[in-house]
C-alpha atoms as a PDB file:
ATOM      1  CA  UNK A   1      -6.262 -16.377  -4.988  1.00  0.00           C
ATOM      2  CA  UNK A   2     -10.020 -16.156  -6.738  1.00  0.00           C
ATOM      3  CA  UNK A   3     -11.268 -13.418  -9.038  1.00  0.00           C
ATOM      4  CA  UNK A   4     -13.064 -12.015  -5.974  1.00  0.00           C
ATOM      5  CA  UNK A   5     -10.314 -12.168  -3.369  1.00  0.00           C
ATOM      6  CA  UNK A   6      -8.325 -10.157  -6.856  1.00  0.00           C
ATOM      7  CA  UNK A   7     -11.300  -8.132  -7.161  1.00  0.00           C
ATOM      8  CA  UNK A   8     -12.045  -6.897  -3.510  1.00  0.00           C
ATOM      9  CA  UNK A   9      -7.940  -6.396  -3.584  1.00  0.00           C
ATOM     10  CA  UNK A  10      -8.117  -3.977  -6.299  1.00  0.00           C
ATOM     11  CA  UNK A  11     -10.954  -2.253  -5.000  1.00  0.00           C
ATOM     12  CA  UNK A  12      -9.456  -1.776  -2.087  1.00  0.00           C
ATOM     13  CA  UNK A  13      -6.114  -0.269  -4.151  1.00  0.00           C
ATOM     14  CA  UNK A  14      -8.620   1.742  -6.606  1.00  0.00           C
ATOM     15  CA  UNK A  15      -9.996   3.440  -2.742  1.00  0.00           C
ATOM     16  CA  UNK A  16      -6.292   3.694  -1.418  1.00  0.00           C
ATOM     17  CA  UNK A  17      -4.784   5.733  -4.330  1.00  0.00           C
ATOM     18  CA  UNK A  18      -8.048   7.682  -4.395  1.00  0.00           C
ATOM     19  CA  UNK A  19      -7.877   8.497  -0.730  1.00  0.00           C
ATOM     20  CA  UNK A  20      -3.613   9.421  -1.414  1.00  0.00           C
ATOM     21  CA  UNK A  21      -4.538  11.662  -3.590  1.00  0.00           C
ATOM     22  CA  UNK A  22      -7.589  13.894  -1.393  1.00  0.00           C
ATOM     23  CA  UNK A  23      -5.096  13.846   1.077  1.00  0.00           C
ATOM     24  CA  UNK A  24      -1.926  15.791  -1.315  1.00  0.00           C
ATOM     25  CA  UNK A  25       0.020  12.783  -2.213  1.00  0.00           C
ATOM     26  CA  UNK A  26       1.441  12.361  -5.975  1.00  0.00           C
ATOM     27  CA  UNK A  27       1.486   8.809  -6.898  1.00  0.00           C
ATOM     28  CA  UNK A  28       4.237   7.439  -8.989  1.00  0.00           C
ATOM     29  CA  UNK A  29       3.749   4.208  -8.987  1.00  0.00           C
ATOM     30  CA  UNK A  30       1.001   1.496  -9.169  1.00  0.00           C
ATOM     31  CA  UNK A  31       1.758  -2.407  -8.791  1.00  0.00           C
ATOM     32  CA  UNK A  32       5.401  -2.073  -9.006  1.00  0.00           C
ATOM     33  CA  UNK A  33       6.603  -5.719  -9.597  1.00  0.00           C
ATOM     34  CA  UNK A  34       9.853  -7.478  -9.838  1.00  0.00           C
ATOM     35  CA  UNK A  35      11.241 -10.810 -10.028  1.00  0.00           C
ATOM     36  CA  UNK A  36      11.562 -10.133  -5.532  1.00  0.00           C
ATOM     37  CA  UNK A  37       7.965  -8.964  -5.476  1.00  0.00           C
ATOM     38  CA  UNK A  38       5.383  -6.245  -5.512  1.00  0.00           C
ATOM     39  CA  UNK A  39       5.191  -2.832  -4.313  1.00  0.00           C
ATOM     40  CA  UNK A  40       1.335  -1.889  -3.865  1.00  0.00           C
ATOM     41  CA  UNK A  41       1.907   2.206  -4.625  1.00  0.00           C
ATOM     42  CA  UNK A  42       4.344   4.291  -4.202  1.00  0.00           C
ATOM     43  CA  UNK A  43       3.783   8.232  -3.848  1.00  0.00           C
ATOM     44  CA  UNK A  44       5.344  11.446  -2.835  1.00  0.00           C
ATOM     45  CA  UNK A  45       4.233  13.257   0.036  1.00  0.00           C
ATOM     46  CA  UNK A  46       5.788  16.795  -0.300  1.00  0.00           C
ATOM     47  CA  UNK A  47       9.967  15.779  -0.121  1.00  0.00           C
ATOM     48  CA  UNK A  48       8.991  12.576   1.465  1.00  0.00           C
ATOM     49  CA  UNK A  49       8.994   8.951  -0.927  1.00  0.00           C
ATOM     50  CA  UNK A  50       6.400   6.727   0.592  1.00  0.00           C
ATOM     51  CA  UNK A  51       6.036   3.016  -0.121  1.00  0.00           C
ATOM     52  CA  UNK A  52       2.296   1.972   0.739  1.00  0.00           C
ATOM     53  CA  UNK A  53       1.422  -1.764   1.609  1.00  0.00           C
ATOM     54  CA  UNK A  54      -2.662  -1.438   0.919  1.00  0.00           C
ATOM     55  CA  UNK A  55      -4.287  -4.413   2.732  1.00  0.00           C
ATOM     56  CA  UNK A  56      -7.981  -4.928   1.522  1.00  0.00           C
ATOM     57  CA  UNK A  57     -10.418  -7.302   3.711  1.00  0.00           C
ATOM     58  CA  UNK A  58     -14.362  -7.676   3.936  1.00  0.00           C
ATOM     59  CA  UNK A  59     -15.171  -8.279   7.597  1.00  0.00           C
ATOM     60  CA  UNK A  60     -12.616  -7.737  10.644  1.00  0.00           C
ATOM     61  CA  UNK A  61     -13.216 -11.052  11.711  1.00  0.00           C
ATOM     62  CA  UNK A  62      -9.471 -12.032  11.787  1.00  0.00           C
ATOM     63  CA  UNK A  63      -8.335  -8.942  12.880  1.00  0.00           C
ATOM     64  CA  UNK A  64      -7.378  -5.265  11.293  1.00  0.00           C
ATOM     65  CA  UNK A  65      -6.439  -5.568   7.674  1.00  0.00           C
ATOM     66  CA  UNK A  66      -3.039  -3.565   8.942  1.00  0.00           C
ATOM     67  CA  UNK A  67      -2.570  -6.503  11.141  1.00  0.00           C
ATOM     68  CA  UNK A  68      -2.153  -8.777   8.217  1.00  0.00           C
ATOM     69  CA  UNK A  69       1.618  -7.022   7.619  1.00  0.00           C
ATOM     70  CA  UNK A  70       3.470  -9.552   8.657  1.00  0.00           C
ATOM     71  CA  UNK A  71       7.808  -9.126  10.194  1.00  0.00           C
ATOM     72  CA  UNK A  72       8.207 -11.008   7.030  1.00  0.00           C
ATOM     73  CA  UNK A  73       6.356  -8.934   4.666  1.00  0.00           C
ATOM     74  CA  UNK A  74       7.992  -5.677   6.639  1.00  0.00           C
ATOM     75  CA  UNK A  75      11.335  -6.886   5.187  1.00  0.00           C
ATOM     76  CA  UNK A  76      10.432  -7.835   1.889  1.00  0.00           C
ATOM     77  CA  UNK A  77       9.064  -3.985   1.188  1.00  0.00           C
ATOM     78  CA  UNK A  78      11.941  -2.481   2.947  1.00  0.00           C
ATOM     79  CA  UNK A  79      14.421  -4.879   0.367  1.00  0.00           C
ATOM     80  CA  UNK A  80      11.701  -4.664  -2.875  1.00  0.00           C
ATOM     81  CA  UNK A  81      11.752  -0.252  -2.250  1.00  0.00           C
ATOM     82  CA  UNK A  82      15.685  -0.499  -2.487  1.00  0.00           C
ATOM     83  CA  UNK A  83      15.515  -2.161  -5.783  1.00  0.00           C
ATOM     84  CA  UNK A  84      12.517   0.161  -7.120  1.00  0.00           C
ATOM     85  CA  UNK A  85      15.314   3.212  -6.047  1.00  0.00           C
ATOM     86  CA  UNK A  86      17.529   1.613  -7.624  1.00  0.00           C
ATOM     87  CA  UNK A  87      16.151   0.243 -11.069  1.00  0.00           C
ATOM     88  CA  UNK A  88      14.598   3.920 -11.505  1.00  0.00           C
ATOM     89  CA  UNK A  89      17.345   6.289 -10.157  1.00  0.00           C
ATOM     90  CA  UNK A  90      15.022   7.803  -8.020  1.00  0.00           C
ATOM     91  CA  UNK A  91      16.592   9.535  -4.654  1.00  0.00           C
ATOM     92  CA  UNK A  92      14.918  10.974  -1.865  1.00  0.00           C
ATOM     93  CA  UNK A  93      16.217  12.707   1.152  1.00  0.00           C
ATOM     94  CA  UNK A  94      13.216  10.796   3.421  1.00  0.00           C
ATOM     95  CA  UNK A  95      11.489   7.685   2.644  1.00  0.00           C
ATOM     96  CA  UNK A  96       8.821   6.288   4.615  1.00  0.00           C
ATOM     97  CA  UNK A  97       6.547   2.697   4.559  1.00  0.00           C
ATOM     98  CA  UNK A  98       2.729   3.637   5.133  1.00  0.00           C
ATOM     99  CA  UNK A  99       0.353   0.678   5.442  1.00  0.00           C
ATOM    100  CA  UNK A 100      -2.936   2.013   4.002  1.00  0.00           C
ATOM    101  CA  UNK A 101      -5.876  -0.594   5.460  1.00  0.00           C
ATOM    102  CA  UNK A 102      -9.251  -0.802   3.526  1.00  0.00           C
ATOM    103  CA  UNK A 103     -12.504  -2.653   5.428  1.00  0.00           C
ATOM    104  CA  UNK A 104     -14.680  -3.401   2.230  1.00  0.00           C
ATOM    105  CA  UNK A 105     -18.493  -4.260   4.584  1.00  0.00           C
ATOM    106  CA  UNK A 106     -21.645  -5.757   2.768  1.00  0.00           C
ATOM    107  CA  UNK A 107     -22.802  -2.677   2.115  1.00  0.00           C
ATOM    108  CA  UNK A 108     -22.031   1.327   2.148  1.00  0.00           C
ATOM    109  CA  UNK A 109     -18.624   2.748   1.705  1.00  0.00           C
ATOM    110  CA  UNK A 110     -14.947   1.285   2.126  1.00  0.00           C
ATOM    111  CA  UNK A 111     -13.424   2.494   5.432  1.00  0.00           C
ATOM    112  CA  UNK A 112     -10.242   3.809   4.640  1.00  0.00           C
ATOM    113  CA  UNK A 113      -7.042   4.061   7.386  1.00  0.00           C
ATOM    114  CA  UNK A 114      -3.740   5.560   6.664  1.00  0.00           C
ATOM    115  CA  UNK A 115      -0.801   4.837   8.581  1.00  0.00           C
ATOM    116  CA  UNK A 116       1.829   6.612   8.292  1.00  0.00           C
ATOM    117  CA  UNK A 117       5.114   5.774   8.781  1.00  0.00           C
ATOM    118  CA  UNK A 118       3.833   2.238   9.798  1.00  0.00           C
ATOM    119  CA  UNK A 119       7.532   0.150  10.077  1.00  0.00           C
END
């Protein structure tokens, strides 16, 4: 990956926590990494535990940046959220996976799209 791919990707985290947050979720999390992988950010929304995959392009040209969530990556952060509950104790009556996609253009400000409950 370059330095700006790793820049425009946390950008495009710094504008995902930021829009959690004006919208009432508590983060807990940031960047959650094991030896299985990463978790992007993890927050509470009221009684509800979600894990957030934040996806971060510039143009739309191949696609939605929530269409980059792959089956394969769908599994990975359904197995990688079982370990974070597990390595922190952490229990939750709900848990939900939210992708949260960011379209970074040339110029003006990051569009932002949550979705909830995504997989």
């Amino acid at each position: 990956m370059t330095k700006r791919n790793q820049a425009v990707g946390g950008y495009g985290e710094r504008c995902a926590v930021r829009h959690l947050i004006e919208a009432g979720l508590r983060p807990v999390a940031q960047n959650w990494r094991c030896s299985s992988g990463e978790i992007d950010i993890i927050a509470w929304d009221g009684p509800v535990l979600a894990f957030c995959e934040v996806k971060t392009r510039r143009t739309g040209d191949f696609g939605t940046p929530a269409e980059a969530v792959i089956r394969s990556k769908v599994h990975r952060l359904r197995r990688l959220a079982a370990e974070w509950l597990s390595a922190t104790g952490t229990s939750a009556d709900e848990i939900r996976f939210d992708v949260i996609s960011v379209l970074v253009p040339g110029t003006g400000r990051a569009r932002v799209e949550h979705l909830r409950g995504a997989f």
